[in-house]
Protein backbone atom coordinates (compact mmCIF):
# COMPACT_ATOMS: atom_id res chain seq x y z
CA UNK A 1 -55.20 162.73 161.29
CA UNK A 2 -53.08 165.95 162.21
CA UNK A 3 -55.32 168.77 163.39
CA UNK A 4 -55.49 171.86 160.78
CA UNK A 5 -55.18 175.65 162.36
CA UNK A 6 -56.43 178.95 160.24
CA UNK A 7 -54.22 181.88 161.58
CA UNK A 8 -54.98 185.90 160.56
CA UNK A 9 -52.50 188.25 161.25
CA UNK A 10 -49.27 185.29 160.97
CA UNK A 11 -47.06 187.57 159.06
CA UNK A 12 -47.53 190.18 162.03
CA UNK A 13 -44.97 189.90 165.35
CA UNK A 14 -46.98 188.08 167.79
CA UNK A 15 -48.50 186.13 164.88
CA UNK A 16 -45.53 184.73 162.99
CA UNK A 17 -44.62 183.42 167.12
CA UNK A 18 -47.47 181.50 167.04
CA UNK A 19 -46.85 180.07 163.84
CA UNK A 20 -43.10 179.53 164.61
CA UNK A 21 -43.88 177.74 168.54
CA UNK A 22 -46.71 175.19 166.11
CA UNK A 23 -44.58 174.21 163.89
CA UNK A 24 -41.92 173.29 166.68
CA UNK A 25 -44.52 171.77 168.87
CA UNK A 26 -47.33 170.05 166.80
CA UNK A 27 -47.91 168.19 163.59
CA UNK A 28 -50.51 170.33 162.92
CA UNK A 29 -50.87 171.68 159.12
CA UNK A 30 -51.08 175.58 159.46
CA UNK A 31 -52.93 177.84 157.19
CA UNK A 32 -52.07 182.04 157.46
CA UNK A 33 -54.23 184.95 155.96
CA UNK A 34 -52.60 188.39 156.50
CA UNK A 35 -52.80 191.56 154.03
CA UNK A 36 -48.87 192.52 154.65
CA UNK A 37 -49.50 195.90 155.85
CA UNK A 38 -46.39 198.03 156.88
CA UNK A 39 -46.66 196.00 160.13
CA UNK A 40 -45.95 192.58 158.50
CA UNK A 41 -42.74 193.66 156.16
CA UNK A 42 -44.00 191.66 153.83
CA UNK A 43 -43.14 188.12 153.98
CA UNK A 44 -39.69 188.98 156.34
CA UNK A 45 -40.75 186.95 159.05
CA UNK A 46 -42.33 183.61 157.96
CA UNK A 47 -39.25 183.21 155.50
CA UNK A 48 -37.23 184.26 158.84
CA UNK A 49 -39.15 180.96 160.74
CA UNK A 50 -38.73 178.95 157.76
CA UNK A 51 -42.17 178.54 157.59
CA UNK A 52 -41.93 178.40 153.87
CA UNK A 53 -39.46 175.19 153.93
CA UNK A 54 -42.25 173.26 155.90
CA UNK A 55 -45.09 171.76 153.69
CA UNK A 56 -47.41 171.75 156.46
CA UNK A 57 -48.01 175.46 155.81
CA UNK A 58 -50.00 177.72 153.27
CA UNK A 59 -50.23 181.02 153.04
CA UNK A 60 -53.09 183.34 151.26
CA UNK A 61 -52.79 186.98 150.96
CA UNK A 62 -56.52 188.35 151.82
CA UNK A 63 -57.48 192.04 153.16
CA UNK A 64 -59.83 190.59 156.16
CA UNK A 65 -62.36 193.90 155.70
CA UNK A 66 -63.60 192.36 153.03
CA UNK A 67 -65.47 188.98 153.40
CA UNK A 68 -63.67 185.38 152.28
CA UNK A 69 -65.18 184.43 149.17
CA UNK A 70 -66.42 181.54 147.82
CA UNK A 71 -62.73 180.54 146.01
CA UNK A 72 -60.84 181.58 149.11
CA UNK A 73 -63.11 178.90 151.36
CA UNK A 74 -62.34 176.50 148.85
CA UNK A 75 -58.31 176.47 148.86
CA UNK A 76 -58.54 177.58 152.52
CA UNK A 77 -60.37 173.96 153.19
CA UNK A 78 -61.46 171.82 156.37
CA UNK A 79 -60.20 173.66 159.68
CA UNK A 80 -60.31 172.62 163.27
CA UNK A 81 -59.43 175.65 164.87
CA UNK A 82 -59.27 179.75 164.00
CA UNK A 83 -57.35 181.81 165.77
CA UNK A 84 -58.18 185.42 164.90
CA UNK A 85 -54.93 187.96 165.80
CA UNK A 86 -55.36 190.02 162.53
CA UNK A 87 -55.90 193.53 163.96
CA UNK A 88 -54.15 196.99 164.34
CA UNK A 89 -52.42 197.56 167.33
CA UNK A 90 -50.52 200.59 167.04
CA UNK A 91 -52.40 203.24 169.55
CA UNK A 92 -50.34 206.20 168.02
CA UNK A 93 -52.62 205.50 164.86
CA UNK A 94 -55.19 204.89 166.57
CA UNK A 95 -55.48 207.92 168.20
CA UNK A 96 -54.68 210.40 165.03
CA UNK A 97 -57.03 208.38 162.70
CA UNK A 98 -59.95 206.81 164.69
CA UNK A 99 -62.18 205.75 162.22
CA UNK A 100 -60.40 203.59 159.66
CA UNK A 101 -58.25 202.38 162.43
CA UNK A 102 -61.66 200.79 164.20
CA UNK A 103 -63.52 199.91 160.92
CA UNK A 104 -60.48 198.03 160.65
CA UNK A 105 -60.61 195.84 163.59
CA UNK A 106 -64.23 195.42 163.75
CA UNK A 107 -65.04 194.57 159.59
CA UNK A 108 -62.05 192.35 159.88
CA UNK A 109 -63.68 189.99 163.45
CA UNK A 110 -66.77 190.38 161.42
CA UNK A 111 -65.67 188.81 158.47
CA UNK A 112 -64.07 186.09 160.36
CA UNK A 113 -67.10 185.45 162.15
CA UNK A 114 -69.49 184.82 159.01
CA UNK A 115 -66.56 182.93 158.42
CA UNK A 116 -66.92 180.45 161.11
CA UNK A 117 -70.60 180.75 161.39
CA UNK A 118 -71.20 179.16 157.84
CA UNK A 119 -68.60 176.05 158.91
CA UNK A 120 -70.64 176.32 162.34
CA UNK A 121 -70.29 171.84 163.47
CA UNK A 122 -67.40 171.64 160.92
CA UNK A 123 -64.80 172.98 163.58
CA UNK A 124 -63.70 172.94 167.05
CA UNK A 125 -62.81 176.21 168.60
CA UNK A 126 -62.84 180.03 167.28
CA UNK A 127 -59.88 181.85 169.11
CA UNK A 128 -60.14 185.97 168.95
CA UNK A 129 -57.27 187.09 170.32
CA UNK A 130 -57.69 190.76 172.29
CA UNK A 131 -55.70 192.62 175.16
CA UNK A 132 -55.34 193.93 178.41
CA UNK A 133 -55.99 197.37 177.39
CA UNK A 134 -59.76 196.53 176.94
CA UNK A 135 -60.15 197.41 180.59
CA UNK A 136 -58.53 200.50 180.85
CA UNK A 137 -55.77 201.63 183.15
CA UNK A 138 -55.30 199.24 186.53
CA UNK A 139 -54.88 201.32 189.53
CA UNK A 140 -51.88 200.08 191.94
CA UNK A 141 -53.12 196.54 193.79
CA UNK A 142 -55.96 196.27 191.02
CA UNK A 143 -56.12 192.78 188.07
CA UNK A 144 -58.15 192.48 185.98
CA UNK A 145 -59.81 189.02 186.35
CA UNK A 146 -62.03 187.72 183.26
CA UNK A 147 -65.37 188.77 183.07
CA UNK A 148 -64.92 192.17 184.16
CA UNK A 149 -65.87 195.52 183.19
CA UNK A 150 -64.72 197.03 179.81
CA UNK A 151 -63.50 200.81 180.24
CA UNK A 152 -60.84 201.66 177.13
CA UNK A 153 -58.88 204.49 176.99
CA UNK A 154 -58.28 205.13 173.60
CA UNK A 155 -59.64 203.98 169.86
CA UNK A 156 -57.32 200.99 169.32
CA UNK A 157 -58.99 199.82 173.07
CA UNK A 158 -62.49 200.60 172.10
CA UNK A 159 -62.25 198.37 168.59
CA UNK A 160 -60.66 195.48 170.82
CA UNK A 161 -63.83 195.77 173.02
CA UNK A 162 -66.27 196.21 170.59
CA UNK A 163 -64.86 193.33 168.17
CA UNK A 164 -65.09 190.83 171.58
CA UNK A 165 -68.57 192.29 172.41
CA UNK A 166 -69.04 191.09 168.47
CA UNK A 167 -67.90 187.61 169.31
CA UNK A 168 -69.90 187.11 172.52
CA UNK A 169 -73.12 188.15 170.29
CA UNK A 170 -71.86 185.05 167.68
CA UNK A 171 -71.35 182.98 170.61
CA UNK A 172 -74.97 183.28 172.42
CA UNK A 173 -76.76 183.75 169.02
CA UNK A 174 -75.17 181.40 167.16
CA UNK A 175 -73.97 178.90 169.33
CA UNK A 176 -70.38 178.91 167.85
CA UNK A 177 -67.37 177.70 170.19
CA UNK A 178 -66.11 181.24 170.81
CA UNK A 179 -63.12 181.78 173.20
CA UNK A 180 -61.10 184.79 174.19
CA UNK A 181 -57.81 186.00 174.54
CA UNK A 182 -56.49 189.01 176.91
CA UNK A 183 -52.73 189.20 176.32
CA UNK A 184 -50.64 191.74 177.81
CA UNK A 185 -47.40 193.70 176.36
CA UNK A 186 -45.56 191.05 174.26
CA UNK A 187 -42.17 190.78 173.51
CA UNK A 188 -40.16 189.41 171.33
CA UNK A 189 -37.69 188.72 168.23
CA UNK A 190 -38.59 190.45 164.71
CA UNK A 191 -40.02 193.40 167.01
CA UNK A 192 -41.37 196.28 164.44
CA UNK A 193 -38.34 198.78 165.38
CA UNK A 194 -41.12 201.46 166.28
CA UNK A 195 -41.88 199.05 169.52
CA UNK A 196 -40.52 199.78 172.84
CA UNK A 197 -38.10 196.75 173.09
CA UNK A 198 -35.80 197.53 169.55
CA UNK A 199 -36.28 201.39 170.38
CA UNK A 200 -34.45 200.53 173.80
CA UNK A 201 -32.04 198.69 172.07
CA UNK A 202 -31.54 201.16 169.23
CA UNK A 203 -30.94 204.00 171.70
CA UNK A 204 -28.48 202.86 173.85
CA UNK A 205 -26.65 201.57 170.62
CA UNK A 206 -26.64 205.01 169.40
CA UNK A 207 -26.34 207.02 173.17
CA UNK A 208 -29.26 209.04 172.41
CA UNK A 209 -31.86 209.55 175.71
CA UNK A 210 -34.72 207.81 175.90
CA UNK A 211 -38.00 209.00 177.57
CA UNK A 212 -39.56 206.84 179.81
CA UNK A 213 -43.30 207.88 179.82
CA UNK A 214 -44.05 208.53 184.00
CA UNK A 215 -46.47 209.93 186.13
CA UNK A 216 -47.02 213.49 186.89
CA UNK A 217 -44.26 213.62 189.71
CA UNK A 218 -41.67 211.88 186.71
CA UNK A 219 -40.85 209.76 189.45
CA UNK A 220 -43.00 206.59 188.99
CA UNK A 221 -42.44 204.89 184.91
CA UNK A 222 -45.41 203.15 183.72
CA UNK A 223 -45.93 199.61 184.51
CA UNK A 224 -46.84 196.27 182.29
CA UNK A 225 -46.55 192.91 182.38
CA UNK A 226 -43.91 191.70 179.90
CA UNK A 227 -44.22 188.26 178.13
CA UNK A 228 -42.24 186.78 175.45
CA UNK A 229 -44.52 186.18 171.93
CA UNK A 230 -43.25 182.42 171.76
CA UNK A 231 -45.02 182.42 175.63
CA UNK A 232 -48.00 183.92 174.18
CA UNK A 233 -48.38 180.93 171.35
CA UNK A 234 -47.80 178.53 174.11
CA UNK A 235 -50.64 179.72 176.01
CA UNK A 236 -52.96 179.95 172.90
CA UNK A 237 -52.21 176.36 172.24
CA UNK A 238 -52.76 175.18 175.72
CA UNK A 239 -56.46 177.13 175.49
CA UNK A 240 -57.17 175.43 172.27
CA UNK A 241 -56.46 172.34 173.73
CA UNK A 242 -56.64 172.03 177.17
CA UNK A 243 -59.47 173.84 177.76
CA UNK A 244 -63.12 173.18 177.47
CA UNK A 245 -65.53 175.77 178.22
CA UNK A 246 -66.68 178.90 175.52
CA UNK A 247 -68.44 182.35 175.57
CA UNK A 248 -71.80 182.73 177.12
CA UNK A 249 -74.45 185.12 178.36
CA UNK A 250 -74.32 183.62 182.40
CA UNK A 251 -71.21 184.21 183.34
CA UNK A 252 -69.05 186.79 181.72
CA UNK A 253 -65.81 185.17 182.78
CA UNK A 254 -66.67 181.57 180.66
CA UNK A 255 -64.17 181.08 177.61
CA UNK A 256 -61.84 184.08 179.09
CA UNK A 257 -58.52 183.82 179.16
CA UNK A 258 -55.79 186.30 180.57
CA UNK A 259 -52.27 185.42 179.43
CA UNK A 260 -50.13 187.04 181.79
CA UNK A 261 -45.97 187.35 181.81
CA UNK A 262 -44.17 186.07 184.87
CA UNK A 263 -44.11 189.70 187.14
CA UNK A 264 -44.98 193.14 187.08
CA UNK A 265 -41.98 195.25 185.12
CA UNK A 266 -41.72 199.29 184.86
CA UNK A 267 -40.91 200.60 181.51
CA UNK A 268 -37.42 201.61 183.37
CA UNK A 269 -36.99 198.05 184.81
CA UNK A 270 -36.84 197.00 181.44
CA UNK A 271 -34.44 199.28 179.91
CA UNK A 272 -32.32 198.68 182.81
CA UNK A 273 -32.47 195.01 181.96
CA UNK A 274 -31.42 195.70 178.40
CA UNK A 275 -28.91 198.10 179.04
CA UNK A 276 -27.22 195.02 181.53
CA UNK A 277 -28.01 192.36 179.12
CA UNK A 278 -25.95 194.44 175.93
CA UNK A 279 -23.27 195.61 178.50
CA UNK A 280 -22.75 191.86 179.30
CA UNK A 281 -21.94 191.17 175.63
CA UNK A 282 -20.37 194.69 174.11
CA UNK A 283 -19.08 196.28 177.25
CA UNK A 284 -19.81 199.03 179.68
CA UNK A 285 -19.37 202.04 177.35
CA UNK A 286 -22.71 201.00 176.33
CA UNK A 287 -25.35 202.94 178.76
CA UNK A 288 -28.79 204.05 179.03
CA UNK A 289 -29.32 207.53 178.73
CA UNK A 290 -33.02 207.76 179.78
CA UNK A 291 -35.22 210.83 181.34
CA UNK A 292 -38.61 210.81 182.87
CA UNK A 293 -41.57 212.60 181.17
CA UNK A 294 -45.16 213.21 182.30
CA UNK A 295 -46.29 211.23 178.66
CA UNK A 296 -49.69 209.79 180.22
CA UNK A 297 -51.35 213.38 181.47
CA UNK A 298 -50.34 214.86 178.41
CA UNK A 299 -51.53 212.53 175.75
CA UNK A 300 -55.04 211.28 176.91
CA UNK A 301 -55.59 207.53 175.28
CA UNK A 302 -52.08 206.59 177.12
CA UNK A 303 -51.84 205.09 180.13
CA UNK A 304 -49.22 204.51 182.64
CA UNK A 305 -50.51 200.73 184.73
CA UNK A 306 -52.32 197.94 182.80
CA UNK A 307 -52.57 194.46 184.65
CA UNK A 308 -54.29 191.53 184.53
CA UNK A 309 -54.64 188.56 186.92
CA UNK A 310 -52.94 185.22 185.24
CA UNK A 311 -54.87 183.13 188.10
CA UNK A 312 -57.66 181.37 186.17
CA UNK A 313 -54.65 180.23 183.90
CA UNK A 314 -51.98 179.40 186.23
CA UNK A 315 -55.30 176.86 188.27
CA UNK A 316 -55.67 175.12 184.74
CA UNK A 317 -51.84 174.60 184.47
CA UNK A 318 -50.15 176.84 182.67
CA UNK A 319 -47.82 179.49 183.40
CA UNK A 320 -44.51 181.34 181.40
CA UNK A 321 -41.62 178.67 181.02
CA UNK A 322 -39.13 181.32 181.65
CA UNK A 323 -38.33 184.47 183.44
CA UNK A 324 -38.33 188.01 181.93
CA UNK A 325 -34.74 187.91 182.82
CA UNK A 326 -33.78 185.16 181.32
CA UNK A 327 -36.77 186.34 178.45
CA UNK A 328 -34.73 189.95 178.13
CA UNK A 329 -31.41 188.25 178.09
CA UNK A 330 -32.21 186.32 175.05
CA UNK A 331 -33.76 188.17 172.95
CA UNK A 332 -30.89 191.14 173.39
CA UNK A 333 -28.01 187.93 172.42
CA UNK A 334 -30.38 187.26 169.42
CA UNK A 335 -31.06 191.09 168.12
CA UNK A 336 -27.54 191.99 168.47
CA UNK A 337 -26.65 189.01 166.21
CA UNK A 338 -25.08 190.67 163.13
CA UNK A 339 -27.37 188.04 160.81
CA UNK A 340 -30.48 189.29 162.80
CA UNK A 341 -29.42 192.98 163.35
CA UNK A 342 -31.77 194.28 160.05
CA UNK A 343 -34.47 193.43 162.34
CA UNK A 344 -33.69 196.91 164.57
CA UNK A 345 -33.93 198.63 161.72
CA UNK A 346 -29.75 199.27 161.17
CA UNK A 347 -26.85 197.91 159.17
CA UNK A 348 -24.58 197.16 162.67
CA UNK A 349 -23.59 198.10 165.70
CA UNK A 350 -22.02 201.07 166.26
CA UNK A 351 -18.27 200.68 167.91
């Protein structure tokens, strides 16, 4: 009997990934909730997957701040596994409208909690899927390993904490099979065209300057660890099912996973590798015009170094399939793809 997955947030980027890497990769029969915010366009991406053409799949439209109801349940059915990604991620927002933005994130876990805790026996694992910025900015030689400290920087941060704080309390009180997530910046085809990756695009394209958000000396661009969405939904689906221990109140770092891209990238490593992957298919009069600006200092909630360890991981068996290189190179062949060139947000390239 094929396994059955509940997935929040699958019209979203990173969700619609996850969806897309199941469907090539397991029998399983798929079931997505998402409201289609402004983040989702609508149905764009699952129709973009084909997710519609394959019967394993069904879709519900459902605003997760308000609980599933009793009809919902019913057509939703028997699950094995929930992975919870539905959340807003966009810090801008965050930070110029705090309170809806964390209401958001927090009634939405909480509703997919009661959720699991009335099918509490009936399923297998509970997946809430959060991020690196939960521990605030990394200082140079520092990882974040599972387990530790919590210290956001900004709203969107806080309501990532506070909604795995949530599930630890469902975990110990309830005794559900709670794991976590910590993913860092995620990459990827189908990009929102207000994300870093389709601005860089977008401005080189267009030979406007891009600022690279830097330190105080505008010498040093922030730093991340890149990783390809499809990576992400492989890693998910290894901790679903390669992994066996959940959330409890002895050891912090039980049932917490970092997913972690191959190295360490600054935001002008990246741009660089954009500007050489679209000057390898349109030509050298395509350049990045970039300058440095003191971003972090000035906007407090932004910060310039977030990094996690991928070690716990990597000992269990998994690690990215590819390099951000070959990751970069891709995904620049695919957006630049006059069928998939909507997805920056324009009509074509410019020549």
């Amino acid at each position: 009997m094929a396994k059955t997955i509940l997935i929040t947030g699958a019209a979203g980027h990173v969700g619609s990934h996850i969806v897309e890497h199941l469907i090539k990769k397991t029998d399983w029969n798929i079931v997505i909730l998402d409201r289609l915010d402004y983040a989702s366009t609508g149905f764009d991406r699952l129709r973009d997957i084909e997710a519609f053409d394959d019967k394993r799949v069904k879709t519900f439209v459902h605003d997760l701040q308000q609980p599933i109801l009793e009809g919902l349940d019913q057509e939703i059915g028997h699950v094995d596994y929930i992975v919870h990604a539905a959340a807003g991620s966009h810090v801008d927002n965050s930070i110029s409208d705090p309170v809806p933005f964390i209401r958001n994130n927090v009634d939405n876990t909480l509703n997919m909690l009661e959720f699991a805790r009335k099918r509490k026996g009936t399923f297998e694992k509970f997946l809430y899927f959060s991020t690196d910025e939960v521990f605030g900015p990394a200082p140079e030689g520092i990882d974040y390993k599972e387990g530790d400290r919590f210290n956001p920087s900004n709203p969107y941060s806080a309501s990532k904490a506070c909604a795995e704080s949530i599930c630890m309390a469902y975990a110990n009180t309830y005794r559900l099979p709670i794991v976590i997530t910590n993913g860092m910046n995620i990459l990827g085809e189908r990009q929102h065209p207000e994300k870093y990756f389709p601005k860089i695009i977008n401005y080189i394209l267009d030979g406007k300057t891009l600022q690279i958000h830097s330190d105080p000396t505008k010498t040093q661009a922030g730093k991340r660890h890149y990783i390809h969405a499809r990576n992400v939904g492989d890693a998910i689906l290894f901790v679903l099912t390669k992994t066996n221990e959940f959330l409890n109140n002895i050891d912090a770092s039980k049932g917490k996973f970092n997913i972690v891209g191959e190295k360490e990238l600054d935001n002008l490593q990246l741009a660089l590798l954009v500007e050489k992957a679209i000057q390898k298919r349109l030509g050298d009069k395509y350049k990045l015009k970039y300058e440095m600006t003191d971003f972090h200092s000035k906007r407090p909630g932004h910060d310039s170094r977030y990094s996690l360890s991928g070690e716990k991981l990597k000992n269990l068996g998994w690690m990215p399939p590819k390099t951000i290189e070959e990751t970069i190179d891709k995904m620049v062949e695919w957006s630049l793809d006059p069928k998939h060139i909507h997805w920056l947000g324009r009509k074509e390239i410019p020549f």
